[in-house]
PDB file of N, CA and C in Angstrom:
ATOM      1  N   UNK A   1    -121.910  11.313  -6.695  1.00  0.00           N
ATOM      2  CA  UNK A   1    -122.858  10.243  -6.902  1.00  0.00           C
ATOM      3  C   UNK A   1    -122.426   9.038  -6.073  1.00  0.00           C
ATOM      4  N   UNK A   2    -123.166   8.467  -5.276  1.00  0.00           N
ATOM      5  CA  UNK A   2    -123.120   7.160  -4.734  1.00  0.00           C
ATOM      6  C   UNK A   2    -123.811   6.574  -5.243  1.00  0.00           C
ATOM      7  N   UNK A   3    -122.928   4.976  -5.055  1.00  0.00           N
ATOM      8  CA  UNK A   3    -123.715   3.675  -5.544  1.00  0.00           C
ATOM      9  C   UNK A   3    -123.980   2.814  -4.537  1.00  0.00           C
ATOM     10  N   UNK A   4    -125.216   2.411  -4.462  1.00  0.00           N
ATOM     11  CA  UNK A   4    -125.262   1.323  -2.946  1.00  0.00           C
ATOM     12  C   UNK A   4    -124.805  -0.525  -3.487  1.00  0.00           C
ATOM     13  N   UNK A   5    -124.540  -0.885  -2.466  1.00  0.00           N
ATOM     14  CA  UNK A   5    -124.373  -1.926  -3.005  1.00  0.00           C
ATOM     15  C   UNK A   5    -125.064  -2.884  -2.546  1.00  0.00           C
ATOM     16  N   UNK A   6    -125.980  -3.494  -3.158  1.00  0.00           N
ATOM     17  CA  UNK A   6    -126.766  -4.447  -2.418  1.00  0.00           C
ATOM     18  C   UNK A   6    -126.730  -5.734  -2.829  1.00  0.00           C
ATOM     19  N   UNK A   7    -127.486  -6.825  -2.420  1.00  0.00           N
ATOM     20  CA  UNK A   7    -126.740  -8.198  -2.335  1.00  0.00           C
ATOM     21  C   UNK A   7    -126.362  -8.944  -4.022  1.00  0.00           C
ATOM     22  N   UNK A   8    -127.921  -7.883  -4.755  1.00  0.00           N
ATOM     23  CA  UNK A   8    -127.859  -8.750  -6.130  1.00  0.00           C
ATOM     24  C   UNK A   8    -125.643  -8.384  -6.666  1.00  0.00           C
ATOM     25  N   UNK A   9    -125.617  -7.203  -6.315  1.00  0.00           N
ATOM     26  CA  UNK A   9    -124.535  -6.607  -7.016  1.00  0.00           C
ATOM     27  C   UNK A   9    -123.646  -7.421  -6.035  1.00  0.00           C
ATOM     28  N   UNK A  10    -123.391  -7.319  -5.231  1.00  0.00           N
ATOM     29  CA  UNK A  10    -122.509  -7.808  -4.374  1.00  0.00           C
ATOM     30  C   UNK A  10    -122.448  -9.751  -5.028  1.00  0.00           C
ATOM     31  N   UNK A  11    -123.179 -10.388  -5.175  1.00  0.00           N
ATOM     32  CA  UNK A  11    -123.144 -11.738  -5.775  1.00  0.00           C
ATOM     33  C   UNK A  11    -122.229 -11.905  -6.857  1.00  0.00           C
ATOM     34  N   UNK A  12    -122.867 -11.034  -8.172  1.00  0.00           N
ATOM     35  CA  UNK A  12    -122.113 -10.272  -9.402  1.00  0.00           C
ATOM     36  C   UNK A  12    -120.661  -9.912  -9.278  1.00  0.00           C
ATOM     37  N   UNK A  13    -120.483  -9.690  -8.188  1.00  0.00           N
ATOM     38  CA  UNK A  13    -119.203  -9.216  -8.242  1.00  0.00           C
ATOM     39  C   UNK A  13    -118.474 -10.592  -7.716  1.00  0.00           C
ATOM     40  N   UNK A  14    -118.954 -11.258  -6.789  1.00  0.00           N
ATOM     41  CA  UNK A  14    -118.002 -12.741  -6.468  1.00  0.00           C
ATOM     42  C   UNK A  14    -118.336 -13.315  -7.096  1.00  0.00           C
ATOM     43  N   UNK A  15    -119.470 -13.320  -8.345  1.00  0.00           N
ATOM     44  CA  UNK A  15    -119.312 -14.348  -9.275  1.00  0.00           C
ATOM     45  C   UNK A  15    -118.049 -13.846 -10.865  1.00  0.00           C
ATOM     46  N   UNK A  16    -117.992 -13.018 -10.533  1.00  0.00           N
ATOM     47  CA  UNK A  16    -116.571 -11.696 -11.498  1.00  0.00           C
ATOM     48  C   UNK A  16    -115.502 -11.653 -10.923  1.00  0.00           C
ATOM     49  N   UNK A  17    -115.099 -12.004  -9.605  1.00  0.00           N
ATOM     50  CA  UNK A  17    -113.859 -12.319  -9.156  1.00  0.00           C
ATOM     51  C   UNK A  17    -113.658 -13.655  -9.149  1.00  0.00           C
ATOM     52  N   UNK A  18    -114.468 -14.592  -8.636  1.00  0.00           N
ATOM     53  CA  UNK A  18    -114.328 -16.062  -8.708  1.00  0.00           C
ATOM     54  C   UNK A  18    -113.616 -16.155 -10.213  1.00  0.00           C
ATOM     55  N   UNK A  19    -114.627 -15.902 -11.200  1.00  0.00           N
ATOM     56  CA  UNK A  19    -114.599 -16.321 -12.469  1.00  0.00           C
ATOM     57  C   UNK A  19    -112.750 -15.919 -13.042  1.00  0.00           C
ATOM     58  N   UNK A  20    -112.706 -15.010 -12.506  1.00  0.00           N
ATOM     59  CA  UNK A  20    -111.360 -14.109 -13.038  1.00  0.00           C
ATOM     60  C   UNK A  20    -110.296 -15.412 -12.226  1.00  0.00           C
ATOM     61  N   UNK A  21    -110.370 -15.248 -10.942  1.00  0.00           N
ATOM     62  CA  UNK A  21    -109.695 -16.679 -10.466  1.00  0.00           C
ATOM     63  C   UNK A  21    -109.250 -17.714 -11.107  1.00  0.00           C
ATOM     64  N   UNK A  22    -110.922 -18.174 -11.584  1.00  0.00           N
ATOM     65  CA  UNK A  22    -110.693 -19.550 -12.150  1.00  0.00           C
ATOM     66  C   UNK A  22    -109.914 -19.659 -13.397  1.00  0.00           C
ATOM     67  N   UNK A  23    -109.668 -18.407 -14.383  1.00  0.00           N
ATOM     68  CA  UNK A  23    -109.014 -18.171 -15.031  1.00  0.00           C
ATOM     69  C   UNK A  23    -107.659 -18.490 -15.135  1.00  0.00           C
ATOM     70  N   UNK A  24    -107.577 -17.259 -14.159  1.00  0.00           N
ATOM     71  CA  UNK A  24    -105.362 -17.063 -13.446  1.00  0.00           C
ATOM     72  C   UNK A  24    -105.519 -18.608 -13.276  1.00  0.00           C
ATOM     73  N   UNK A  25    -106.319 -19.548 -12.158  1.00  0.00           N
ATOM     74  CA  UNK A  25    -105.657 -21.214 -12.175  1.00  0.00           C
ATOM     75  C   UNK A  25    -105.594 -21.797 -13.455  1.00  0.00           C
ATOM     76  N   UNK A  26    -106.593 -21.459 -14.384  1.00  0.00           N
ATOM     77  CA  UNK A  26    -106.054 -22.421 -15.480  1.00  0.00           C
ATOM     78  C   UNK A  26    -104.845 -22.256 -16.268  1.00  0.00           C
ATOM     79  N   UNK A  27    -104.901 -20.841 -16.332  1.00  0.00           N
ATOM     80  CA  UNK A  27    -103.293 -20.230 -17.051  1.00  0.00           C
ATOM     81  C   UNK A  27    -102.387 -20.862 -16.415  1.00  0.00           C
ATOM     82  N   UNK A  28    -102.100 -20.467 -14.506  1.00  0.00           N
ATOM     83  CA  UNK A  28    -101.095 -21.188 -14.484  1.00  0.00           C
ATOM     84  C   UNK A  28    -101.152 -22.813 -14.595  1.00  0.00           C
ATOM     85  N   UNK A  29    -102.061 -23.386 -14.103  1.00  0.00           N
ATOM     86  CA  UNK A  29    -101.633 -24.482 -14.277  1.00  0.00           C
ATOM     87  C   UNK A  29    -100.959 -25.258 -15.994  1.00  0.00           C
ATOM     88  N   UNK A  30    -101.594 -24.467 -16.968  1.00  0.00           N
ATOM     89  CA  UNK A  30    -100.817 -24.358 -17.886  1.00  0.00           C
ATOM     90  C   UNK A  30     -99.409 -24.559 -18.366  1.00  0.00           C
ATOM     91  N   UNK A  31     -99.178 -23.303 -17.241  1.00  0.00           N
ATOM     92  CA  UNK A  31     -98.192 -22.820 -17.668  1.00  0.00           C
ATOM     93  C   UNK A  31     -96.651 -23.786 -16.884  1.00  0.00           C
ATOM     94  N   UNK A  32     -97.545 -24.148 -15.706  1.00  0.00           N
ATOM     95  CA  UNK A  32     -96.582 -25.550 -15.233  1.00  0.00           C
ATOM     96  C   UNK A  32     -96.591 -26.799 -16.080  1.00  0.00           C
ATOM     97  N   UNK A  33     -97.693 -26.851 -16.852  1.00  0.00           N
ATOM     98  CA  UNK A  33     -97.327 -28.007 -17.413  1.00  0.00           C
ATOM     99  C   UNK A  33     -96.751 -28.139 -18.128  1.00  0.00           C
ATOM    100  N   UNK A  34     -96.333 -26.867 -18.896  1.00  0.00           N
ATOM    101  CA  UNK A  34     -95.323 -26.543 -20.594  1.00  0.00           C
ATOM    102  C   UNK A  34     -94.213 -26.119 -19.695  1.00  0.00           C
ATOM    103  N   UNK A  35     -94.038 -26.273 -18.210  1.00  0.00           N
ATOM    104  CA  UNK A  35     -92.479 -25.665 -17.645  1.00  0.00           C
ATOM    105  C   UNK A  35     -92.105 -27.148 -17.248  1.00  0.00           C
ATOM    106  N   UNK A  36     -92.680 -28.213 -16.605  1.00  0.00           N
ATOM    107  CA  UNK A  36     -92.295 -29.317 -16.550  1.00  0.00           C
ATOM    108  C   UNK A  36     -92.232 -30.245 -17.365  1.00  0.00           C
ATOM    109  N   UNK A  37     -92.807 -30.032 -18.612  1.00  0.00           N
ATOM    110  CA  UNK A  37     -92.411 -30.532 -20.254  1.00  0.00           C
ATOM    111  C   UNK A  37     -91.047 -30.182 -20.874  1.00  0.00           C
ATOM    112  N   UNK A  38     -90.802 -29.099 -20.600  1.00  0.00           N
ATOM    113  CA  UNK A  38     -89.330 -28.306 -20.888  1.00  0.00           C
ATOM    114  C   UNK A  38     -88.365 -28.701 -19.701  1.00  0.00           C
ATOM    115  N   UNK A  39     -88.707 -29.090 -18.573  1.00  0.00           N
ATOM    116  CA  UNK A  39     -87.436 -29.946 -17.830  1.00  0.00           C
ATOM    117  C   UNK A  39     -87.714 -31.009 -17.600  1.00  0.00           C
ATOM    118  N   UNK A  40     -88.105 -31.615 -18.492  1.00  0.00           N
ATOM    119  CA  UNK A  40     -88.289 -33.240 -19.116  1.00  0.00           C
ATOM    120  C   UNK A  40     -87.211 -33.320 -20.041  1.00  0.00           C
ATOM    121  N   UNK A  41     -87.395 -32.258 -20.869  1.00  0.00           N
ATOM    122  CA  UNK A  41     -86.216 -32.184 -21.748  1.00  0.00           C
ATOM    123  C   UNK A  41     -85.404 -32.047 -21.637  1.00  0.00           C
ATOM    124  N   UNK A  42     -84.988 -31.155 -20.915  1.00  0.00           N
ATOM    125  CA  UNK A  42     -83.495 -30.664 -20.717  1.00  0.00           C
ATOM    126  C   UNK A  42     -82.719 -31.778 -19.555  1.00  0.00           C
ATOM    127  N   UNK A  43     -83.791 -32.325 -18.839  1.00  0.00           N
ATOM    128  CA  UNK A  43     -82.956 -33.435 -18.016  1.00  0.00           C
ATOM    129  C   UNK A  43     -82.476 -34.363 -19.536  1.00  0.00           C
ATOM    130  N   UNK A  44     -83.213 -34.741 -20.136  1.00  0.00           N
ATOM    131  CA  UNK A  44     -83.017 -36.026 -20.436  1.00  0.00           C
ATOM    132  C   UNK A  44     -81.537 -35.060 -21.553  1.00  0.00           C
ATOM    133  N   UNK A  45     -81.732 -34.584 -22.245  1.00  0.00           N
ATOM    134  CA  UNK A  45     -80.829 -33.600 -22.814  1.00  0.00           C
ATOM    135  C   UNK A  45     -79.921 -33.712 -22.209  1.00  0.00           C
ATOM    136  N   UNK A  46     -79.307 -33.440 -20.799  1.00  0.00           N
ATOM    137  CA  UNK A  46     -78.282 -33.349 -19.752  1.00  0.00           C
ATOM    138  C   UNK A  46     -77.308 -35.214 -19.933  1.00  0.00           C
ATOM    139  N   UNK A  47     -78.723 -35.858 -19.968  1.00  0.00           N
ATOM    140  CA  UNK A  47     -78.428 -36.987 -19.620  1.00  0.00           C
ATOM    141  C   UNK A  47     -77.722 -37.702 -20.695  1.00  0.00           C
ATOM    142  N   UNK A  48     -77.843 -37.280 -21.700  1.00  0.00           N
ATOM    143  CA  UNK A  48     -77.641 -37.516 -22.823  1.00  0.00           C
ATOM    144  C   UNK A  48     -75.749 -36.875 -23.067  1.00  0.00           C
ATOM    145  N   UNK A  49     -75.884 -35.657 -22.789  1.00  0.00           N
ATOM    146  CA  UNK A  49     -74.224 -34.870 -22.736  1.00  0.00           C
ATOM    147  C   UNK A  49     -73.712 -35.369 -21.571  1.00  0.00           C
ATOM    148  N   UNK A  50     -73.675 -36.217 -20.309  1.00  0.00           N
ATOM    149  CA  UNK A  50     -72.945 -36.389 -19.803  1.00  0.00           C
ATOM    150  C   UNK A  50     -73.162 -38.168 -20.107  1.00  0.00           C
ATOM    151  N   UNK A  51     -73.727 -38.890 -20.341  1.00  0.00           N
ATOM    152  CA  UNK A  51     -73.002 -40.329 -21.418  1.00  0.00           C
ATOM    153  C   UNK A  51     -72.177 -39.633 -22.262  1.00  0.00           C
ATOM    154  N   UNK A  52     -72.177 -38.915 -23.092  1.00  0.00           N
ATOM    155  CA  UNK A  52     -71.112 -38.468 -24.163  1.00  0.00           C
ATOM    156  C   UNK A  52     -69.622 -37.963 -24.069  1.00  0.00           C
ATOM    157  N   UNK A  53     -69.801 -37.281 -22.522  1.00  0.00           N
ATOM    158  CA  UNK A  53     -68.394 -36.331 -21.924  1.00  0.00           C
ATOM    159  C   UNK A  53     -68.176 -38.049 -21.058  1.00  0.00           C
ATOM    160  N   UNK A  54     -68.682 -38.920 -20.945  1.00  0.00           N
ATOM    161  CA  UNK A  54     -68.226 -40.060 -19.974  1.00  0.00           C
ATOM    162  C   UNK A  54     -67.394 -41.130 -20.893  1.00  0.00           C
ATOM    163  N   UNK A  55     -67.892 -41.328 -22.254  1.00  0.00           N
ATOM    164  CA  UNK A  55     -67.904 -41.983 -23.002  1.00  0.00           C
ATOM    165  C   UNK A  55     -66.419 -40.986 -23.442  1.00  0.00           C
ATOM    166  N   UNK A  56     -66.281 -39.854 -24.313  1.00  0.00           N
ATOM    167  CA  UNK A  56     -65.130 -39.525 -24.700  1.00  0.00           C
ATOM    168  C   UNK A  56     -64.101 -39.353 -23.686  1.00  0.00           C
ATOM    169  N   UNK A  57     -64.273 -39.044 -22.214  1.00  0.00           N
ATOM    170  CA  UNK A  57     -63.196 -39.254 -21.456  1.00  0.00           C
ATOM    171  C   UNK A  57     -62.395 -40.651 -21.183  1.00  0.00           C
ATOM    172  N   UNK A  58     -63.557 -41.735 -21.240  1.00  0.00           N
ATOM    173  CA  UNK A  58     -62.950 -42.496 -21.409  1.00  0.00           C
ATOM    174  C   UNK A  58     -62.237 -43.463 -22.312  1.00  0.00           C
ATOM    175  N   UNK A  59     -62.318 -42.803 -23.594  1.00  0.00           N
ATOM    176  CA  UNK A  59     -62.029 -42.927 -24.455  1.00  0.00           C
ATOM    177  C   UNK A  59     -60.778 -42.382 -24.642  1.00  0.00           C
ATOM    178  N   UNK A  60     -60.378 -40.926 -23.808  1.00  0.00           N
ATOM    179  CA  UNK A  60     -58.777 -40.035 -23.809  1.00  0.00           C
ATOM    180  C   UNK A  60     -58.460 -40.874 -23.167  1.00  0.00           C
ATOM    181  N   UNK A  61     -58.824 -41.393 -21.774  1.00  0.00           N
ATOM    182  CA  UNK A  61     -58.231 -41.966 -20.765  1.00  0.00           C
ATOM    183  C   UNK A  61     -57.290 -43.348 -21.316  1.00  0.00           C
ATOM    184  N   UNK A  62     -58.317 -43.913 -21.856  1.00  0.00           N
ATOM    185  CA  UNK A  62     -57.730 -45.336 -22.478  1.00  0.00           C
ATOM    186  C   UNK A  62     -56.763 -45.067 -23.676  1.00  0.00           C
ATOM    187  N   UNK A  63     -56.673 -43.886 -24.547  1.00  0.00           N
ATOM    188  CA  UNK A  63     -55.936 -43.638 -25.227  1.00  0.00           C
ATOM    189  C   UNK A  63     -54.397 -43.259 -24.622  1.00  0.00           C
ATOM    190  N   UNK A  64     -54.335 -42.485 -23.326  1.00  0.00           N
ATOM    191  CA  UNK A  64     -53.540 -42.255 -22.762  1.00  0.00           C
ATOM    192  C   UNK A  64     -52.589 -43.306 -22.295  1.00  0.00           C
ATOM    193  N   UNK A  65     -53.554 -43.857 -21.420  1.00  0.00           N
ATOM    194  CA  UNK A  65     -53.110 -45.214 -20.895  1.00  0.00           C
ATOM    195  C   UNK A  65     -52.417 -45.851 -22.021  1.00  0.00           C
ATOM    196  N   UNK A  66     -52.267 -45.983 -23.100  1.00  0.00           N
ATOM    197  CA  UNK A  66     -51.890 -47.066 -23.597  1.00  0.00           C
ATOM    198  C   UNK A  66     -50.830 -46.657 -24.500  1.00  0.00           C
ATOM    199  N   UNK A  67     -50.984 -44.893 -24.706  1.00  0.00           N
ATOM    200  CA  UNK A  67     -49.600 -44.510 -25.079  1.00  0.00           C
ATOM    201  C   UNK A  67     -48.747 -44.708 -24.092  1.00  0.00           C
ATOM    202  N   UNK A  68     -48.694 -44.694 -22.914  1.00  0.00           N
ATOM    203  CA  UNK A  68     -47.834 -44.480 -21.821  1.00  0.00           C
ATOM    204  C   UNK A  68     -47.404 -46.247 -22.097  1.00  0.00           C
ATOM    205  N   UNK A  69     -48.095 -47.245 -22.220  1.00  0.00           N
ATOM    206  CA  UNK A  69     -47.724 -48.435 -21.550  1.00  0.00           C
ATOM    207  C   UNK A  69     -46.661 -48.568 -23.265  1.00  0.00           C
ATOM    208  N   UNK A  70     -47.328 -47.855 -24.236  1.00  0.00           N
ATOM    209  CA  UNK A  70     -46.394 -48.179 -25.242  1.00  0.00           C
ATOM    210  C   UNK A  70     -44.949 -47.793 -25.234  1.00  0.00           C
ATOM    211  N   UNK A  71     -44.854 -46.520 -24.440  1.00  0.00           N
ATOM    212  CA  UNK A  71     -43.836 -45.522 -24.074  1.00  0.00           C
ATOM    213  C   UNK A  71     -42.662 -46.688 -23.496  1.00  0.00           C
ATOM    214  N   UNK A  72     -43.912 -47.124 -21.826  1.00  0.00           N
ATOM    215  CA  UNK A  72     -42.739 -47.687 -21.335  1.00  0.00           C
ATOM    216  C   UNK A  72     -42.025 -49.535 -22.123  1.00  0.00           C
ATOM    217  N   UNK A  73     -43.061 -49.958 -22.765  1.00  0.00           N
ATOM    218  CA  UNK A  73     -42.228 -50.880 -23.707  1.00  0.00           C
ATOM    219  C   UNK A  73     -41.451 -50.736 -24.597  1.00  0.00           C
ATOM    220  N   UNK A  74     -41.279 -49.718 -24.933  1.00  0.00           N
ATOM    221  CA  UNK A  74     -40.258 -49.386 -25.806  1.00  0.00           C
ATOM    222  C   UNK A  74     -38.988 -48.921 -25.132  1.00  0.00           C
ATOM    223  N   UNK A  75     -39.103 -48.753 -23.956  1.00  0.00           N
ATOM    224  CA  UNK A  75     -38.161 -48.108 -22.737  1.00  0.00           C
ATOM    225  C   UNK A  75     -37.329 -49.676 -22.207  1.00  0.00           C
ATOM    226  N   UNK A  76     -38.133 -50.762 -22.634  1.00  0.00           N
ATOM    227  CA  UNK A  76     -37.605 -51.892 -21.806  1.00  0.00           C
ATOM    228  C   UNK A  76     -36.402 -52.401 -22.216  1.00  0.00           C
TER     229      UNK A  76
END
């Protein structure tokens, strides 16, 4: 069996692929917008653990420092 294809069908069909198109763009664009929502987060998340690792290092640091300076006054 053959099917001919003539213009009505042929329209039908780019209006059934278009449509399917316009679809896949909305998904993805979607789907970028809930992926750049989630590294919104995780930056600021990041940003957040390295004030904290900056903040407690310098917090060892100055602790260090000041055993040592106690060290050496007691050395004097």
């Amino acid at each position: 069996m053959r099917s001919t294809w003539t213009d009505s069908r042929l329209d039908d069909f780019k209006t059934s692929v278009d449509a399917r198109f316009d679809d896949l763009a909305h998904r993805m664009d979607a789907g970028f917008a809930r992926v750049d929502g989630e590294l919104r987060d995780i930056r600021s998340e990041l940003g957040a653990l390295q004030r904290t690792v900056i903040q407690v290092g310098g917090g060892v640091a100055g602790a260090i420092l000041v055993g040592f300076l106690g060290l050496i006054a007691t050395q004097i």
